[in-house]
Protein backbone atom coordinates (compact mmCIF):
# COMPACT_ATOMS: atom_id res chain seq x y z
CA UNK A 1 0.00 0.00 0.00
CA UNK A 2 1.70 3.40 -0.85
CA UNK A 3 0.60 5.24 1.32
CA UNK A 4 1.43 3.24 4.31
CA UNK A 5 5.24 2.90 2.50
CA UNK A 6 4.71 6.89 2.63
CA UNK A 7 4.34 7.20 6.54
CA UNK A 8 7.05 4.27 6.84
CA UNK A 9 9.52 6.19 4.77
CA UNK A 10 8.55 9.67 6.65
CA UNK A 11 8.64 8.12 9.98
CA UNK A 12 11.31 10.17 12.40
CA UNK A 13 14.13 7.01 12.76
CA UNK A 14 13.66 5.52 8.76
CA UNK A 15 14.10 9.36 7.96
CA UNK A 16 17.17 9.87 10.31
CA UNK A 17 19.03 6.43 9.20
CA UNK A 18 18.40 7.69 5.04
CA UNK A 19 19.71 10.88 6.17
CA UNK A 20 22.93 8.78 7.34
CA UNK A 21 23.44 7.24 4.54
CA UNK A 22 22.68 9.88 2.21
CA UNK A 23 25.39 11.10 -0.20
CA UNK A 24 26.62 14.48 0.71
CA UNK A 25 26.04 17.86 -1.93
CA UNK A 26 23.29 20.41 -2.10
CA UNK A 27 20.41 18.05 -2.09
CA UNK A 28 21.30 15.10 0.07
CA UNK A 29 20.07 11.31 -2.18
CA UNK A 30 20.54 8.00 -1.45
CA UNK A 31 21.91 5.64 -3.94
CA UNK A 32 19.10 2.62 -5.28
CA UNK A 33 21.79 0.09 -3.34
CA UNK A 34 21.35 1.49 -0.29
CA UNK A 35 17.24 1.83 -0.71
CA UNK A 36 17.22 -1.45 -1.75
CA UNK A 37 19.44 -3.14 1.88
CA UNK A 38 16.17 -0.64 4.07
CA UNK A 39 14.41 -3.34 5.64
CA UNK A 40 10.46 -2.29 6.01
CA UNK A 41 8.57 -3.33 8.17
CA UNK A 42 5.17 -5.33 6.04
CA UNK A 43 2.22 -5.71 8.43
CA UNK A 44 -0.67 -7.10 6.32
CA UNK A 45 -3.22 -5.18 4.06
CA UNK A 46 -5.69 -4.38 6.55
CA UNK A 47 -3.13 -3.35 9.29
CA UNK A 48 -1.75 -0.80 6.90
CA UNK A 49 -5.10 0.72 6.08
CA UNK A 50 -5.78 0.80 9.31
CA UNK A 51 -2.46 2.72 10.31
CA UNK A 52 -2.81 4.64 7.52
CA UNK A 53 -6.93 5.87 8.67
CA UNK A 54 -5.41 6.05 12.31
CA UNK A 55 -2.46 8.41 11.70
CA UNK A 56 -4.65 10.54 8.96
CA UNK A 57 -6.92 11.01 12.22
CA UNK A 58 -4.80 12.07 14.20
CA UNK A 59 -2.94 14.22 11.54
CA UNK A 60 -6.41 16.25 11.31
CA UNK A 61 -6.67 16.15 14.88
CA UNK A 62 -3.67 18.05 15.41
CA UNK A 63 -4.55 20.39 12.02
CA UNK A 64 -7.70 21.62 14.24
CA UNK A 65 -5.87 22.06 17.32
CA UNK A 66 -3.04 23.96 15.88
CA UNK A 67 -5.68 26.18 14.46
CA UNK A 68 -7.43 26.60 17.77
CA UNK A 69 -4.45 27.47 19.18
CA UNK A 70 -3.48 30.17 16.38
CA UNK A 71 -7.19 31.83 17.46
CA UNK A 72 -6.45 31.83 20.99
CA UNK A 73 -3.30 33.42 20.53
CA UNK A 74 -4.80 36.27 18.42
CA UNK A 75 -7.27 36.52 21.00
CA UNK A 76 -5.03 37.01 24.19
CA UNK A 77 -3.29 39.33 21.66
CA UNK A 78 -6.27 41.82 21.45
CA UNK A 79 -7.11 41.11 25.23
CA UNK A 80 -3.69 42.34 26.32
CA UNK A 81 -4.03 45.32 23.46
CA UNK A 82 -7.63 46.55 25.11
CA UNK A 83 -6.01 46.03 28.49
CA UNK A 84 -2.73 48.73 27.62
């Protein structure tokens, strides 16, 4: 499933090992060789899809509550302005 392969390849350590091994220049790239030796981990089908629905969640989750936050922000902003 690509877009489980997508959160697998984005994922903090996978990114941080590719970075590693990465050849060195203005855009850092790993060679096909060394793409080829990542092990991934496979879970079936349905556990993918269903990794893939539970971190979309919580990606949205976090979209709304970063916005919420942005709001409150601009909001103690004009408190403290009518306050001074």
């Amino acid at each position: 499933m690509p877009d489980y392969l997508a959160l697998y390849l984005s994922h903090p350590p996978i990114v941080a090992r590719l970075m590693g091994q990465a050849s060195p220049g203005t855009v850092l790239w790993a060679h096909t060789h060394e793409l080829r030796q990542l092990l991934v981990a496979v879970p079936s089908l349905q556990e993918q899809a269903r990794t893939v629905k539970l971190v979309r969640a919580i990606d949205a989750r976090i979209t709304i509550e970063r916005a919420l936050v942005s709001k409150l922000e601009e909001f103690a902003v004009g408190i403290m302005d009518d306050l001074l």
